[in-house]
C-alpha atoms as a PDB file:
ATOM      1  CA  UNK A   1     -13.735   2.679   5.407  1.00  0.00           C
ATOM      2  CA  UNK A   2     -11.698   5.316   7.001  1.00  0.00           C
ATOM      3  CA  UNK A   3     -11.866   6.637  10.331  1.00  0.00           C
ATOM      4  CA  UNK A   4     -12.945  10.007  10.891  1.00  0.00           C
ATOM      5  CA  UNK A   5     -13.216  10.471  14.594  1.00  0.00           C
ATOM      6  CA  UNK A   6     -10.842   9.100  17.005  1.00  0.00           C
ATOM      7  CA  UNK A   7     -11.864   8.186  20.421  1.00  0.00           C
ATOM      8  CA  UNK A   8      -8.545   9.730  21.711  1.00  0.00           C
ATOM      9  CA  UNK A   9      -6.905  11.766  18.881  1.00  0.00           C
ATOM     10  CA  UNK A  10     -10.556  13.371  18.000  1.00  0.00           C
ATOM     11  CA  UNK A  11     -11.337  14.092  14.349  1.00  0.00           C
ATOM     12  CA  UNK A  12      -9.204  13.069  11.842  1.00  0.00           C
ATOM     13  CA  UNK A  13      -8.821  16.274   9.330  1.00  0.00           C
ATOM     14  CA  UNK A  14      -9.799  15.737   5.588  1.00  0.00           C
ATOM     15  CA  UNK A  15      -6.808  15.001   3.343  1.00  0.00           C
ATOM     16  CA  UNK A  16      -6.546  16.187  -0.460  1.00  0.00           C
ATOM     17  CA  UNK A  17      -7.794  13.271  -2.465  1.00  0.00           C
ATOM     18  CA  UNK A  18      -5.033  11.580  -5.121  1.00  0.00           C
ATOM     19  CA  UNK A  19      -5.170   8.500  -6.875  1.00  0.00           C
ATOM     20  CA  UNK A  20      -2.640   5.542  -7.176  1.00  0.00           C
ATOM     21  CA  UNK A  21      -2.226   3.053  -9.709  1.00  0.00           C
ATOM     22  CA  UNK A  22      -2.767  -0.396  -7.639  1.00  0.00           C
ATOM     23  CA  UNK A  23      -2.482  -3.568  -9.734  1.00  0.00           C
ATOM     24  CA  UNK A  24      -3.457  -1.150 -12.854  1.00  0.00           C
ATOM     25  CA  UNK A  25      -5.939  -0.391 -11.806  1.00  0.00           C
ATOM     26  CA  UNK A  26      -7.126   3.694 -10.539  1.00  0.00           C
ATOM     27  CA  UNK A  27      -7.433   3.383  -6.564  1.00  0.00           C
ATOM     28  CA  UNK A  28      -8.759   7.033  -4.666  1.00  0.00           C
ATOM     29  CA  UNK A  29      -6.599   7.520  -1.569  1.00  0.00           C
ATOM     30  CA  UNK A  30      -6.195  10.342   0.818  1.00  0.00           C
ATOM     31  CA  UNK A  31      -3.169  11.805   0.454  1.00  0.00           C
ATOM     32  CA  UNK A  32       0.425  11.245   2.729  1.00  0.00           C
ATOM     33  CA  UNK A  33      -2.115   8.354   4.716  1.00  0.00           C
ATOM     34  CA  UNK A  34       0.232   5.234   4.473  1.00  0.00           C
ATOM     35  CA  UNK A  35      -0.627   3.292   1.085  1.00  0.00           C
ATOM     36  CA  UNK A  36      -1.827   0.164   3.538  1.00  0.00           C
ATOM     37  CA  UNK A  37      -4.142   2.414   5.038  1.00  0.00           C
ATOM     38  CA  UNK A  38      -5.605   3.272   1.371  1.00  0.00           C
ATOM     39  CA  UNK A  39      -5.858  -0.240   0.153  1.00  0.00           C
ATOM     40  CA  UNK A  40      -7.567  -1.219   3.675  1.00  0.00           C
ATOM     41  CA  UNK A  41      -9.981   1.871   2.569  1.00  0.00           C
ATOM     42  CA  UNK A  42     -11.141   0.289  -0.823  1.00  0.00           C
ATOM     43  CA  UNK A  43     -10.700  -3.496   0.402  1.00  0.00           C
ATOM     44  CA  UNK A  44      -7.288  -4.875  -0.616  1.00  0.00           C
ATOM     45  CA  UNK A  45      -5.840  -6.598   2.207  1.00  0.00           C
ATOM     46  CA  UNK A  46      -3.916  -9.178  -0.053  1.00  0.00           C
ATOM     47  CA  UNK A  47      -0.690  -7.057  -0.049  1.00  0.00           C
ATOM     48  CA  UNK A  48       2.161 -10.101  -1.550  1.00  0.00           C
ATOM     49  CA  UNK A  49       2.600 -13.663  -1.229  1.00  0.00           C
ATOM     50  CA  UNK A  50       4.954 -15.549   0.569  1.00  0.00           C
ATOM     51  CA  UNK A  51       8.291 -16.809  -0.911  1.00  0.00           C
ATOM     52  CA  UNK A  52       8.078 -20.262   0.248  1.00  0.00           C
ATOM     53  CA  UNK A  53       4.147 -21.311   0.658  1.00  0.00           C
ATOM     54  CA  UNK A  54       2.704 -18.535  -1.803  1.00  0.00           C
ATOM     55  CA  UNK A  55       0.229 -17.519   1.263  1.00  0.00           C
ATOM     56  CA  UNK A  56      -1.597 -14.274   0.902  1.00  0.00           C
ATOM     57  CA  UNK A  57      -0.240 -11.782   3.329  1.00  0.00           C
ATOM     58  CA  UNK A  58      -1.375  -8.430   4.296  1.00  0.00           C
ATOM     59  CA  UNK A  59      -0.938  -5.723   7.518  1.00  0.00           C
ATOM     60  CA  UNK A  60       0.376  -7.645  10.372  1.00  0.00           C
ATOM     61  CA  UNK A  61       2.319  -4.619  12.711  1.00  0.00           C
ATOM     62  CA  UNK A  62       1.136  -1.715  11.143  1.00  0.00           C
ATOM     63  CA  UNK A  63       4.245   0.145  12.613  1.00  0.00           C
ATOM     64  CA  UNK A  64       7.215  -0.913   9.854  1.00  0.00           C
ATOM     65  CA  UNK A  65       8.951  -3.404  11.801  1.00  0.00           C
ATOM     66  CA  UNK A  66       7.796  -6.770  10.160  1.00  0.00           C
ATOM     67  CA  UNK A  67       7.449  -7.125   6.405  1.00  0.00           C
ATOM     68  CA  UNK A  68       4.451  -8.545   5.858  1.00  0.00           C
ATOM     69  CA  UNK A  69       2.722  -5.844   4.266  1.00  0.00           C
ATOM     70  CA  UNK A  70       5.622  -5.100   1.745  1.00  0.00           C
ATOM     71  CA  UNK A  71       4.607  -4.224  -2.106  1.00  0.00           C
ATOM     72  CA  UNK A  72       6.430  -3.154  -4.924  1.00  0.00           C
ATOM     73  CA  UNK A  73       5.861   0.384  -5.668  1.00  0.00           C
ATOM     74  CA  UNK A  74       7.281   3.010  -8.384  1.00  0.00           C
ATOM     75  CA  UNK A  75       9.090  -0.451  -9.459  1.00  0.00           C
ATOM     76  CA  UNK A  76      11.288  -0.192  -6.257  1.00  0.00           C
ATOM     77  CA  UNK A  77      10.251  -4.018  -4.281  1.00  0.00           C
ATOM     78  CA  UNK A  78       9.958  -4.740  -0.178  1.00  0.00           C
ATOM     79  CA  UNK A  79       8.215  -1.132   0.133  1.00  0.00           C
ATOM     80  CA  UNK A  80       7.035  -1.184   3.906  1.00  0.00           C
ATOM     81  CA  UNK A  81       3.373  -0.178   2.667  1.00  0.00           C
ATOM     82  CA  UNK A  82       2.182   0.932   6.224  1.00  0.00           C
ATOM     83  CA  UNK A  83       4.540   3.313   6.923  1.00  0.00           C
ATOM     84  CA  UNK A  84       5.251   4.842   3.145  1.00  0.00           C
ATOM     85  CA  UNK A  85       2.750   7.685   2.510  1.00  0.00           C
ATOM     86  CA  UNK A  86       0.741   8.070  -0.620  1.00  0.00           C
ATOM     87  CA  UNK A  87       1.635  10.517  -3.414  1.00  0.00           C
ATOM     88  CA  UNK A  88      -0.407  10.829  -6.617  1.00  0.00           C
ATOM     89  CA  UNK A  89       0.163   8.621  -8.892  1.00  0.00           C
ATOM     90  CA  UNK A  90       2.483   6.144  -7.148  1.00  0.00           C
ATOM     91  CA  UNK A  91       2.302   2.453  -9.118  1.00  0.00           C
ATOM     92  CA  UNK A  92       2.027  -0.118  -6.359  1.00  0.00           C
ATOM     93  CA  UNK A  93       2.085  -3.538  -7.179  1.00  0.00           C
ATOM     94  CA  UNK A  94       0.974  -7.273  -5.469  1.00  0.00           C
ATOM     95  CA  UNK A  95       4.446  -8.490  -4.569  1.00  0.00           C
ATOM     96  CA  UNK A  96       5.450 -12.115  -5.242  1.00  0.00           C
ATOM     97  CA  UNK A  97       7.804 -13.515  -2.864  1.00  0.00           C
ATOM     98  CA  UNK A  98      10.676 -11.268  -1.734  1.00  0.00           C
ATOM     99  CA  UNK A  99       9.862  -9.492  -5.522  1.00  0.00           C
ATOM    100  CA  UNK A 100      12.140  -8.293  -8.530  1.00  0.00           C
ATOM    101  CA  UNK A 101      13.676  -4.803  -9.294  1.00  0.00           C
ATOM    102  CA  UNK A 102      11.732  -2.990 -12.596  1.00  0.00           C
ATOM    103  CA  UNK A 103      12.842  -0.799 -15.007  1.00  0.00           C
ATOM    104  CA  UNK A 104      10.218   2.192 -14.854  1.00  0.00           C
ATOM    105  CA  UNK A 105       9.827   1.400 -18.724  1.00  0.00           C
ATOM    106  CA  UNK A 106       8.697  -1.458 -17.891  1.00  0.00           C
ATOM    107  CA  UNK A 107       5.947  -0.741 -15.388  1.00  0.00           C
ATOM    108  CA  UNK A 108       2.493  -1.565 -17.026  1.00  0.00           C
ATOM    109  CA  UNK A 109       0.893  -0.482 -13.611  1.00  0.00           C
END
């Protein structure tokens, strides 16, 4: 779900649709919205786990300042999701703990 009107800001114009590689798997997303804002849209909300407990964490500020919604994307890790826009064909990946550096040969999506 993405909001369309906003009770203050009014409507929300319409965005050229692209389409990120989440997990491997195709995910439609509006393009420059922030990637959280796109996985919220088609129900991810399990961003990475925690290094020391393994707990599921998602949006928490929604403003770049904490880094609980951090994800590995274009093999680069600790990507502040909800302030990075979206760009076609971005790979974004569930981060484990405080994640890994990739080779971009090595991304498998």
């Amino acid at each position: 779900m993405r909001i369309s009107e906003h009770p203050i800001l009014g409507s929300v114009p319409d965005k050229d649709e692209v389409t990120i590689i989440v997990d491997g798997k195709p995910v439609p997303a509006a393009k420059g919205e922030p990637i959280a804002a796109a996985l919220m849209a088609n129900g991810i909300v399990s961003f990475r786990t925690s290094r020391k407990t393994e707990e599921n964490r998602g949006v928490f500020c929604a403003i770049g300042r904490c880094t609980d919604c951090i994800m590995t994307v274009n093999g680069v890790p600790n990507i502040r999701t909800c302030v990075t826009p979206v760009e076609e064909g971005m790979r974004i990946k569930t981060q484990q703990g405080v994640g890994k550096w990739q080779d971009r040969s090595d991304e498998q999506g």
